[in-house]
Protein backbone atom coordinates (compact mmCIF):
# COMPACT_ATOMS: atom_id res chain seq x y z
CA UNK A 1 -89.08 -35.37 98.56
CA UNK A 2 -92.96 -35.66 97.87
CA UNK A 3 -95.10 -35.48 100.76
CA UNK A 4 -97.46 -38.44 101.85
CA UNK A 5 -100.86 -38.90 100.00
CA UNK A 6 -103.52 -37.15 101.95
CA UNK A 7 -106.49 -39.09 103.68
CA UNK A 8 -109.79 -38.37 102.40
CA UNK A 9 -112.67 -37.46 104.56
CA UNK A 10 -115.04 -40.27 104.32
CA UNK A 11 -117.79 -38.80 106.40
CA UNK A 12 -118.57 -36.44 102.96
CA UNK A 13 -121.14 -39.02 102.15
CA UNK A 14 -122.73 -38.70 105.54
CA UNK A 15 -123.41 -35.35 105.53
CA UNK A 16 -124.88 -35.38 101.70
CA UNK A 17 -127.30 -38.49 102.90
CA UNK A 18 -128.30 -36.20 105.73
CA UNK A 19 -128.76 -33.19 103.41
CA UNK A 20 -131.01 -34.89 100.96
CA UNK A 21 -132.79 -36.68 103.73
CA UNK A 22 -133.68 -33.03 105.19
CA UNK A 23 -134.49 -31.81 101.59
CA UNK A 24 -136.87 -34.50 101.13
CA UNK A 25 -138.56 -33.81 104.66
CA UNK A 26 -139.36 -30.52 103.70
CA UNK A 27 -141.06 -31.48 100.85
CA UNK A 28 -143.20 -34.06 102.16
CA UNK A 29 -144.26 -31.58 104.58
CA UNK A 30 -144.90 -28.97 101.98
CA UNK A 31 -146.80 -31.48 100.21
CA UNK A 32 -148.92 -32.21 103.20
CA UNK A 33 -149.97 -28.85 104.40
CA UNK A 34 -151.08 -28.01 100.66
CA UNK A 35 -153.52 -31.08 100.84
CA UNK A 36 -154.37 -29.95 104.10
CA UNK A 37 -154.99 -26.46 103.01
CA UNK A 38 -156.97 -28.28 100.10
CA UNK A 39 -159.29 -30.54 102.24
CA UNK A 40 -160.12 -27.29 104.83
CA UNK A 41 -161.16 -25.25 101.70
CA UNK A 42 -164.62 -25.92 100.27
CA UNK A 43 -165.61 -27.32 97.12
CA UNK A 44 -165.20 -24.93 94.03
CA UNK A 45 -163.81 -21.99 96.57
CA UNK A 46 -160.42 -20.47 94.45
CA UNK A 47 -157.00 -20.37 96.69
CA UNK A 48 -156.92 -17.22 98.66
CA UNK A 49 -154.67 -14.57 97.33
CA UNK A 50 -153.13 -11.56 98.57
CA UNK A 51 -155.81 -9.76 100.64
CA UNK A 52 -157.12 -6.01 99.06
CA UNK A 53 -157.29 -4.21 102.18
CA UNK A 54 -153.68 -5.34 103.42
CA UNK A 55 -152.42 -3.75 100.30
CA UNK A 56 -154.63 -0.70 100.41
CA UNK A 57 -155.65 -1.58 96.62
CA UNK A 58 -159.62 -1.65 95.64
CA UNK A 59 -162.33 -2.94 97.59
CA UNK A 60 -164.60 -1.06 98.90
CA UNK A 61 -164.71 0.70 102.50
CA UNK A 62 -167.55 0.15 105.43
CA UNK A 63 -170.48 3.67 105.41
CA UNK A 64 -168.90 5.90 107.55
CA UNK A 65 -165.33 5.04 106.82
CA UNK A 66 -165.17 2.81 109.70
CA UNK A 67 -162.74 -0.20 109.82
CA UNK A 68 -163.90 -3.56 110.15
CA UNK A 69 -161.51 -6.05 111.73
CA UNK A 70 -161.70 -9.23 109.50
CA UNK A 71 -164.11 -12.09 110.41
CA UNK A 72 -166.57 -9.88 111.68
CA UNK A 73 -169.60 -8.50 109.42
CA UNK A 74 -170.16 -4.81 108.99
CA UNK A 75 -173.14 -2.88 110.87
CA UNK A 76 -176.67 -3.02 108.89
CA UNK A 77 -177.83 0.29 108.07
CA UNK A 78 -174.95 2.87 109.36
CA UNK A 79 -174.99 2.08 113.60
CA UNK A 80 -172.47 1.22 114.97
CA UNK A 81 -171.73 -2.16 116.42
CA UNK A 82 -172.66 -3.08 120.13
């Protein structure tokens, strides 16, 4: 005796709609923050890269061997910043 023919899943298609809806999300929104990132950089500036001083390769140090946190300039002349 052969068993009964098995019922296919129809909700397959459902789930691969939804799966290349989501994939498509993504990369509008990849494409968006890359013109974002390209409209908050100025003219002629080069994409930032991987930062020297995280990697502890080149650059050169502050006088004194002092570390300066990012965004902030170093102190003229050797004193030390108020």
């Amino acid at each position: 005796m052969t068993a009964p023919p098995r019922q296919r899943d129809h909700s397959n298609w459902a789930r691969t709609a939804i799966r290349r809806m989501i994939g498509a999300l993504r990369h509008a929104n990849e494409e968006l923050l890359h013109a974002h990132e390209a409209m908050a950089r100025p003219a002629g500036a080069s994409r930032p890269g991987p930062r020297a001083a995280a990697t502890g390769i080149g650059g050169s140090a502050p006088a004194g061997g002092a570390s300066v946190p990012p965004g902030q300039p170093a102190a003229e002349g050797g004193k030390p910043a108020a």
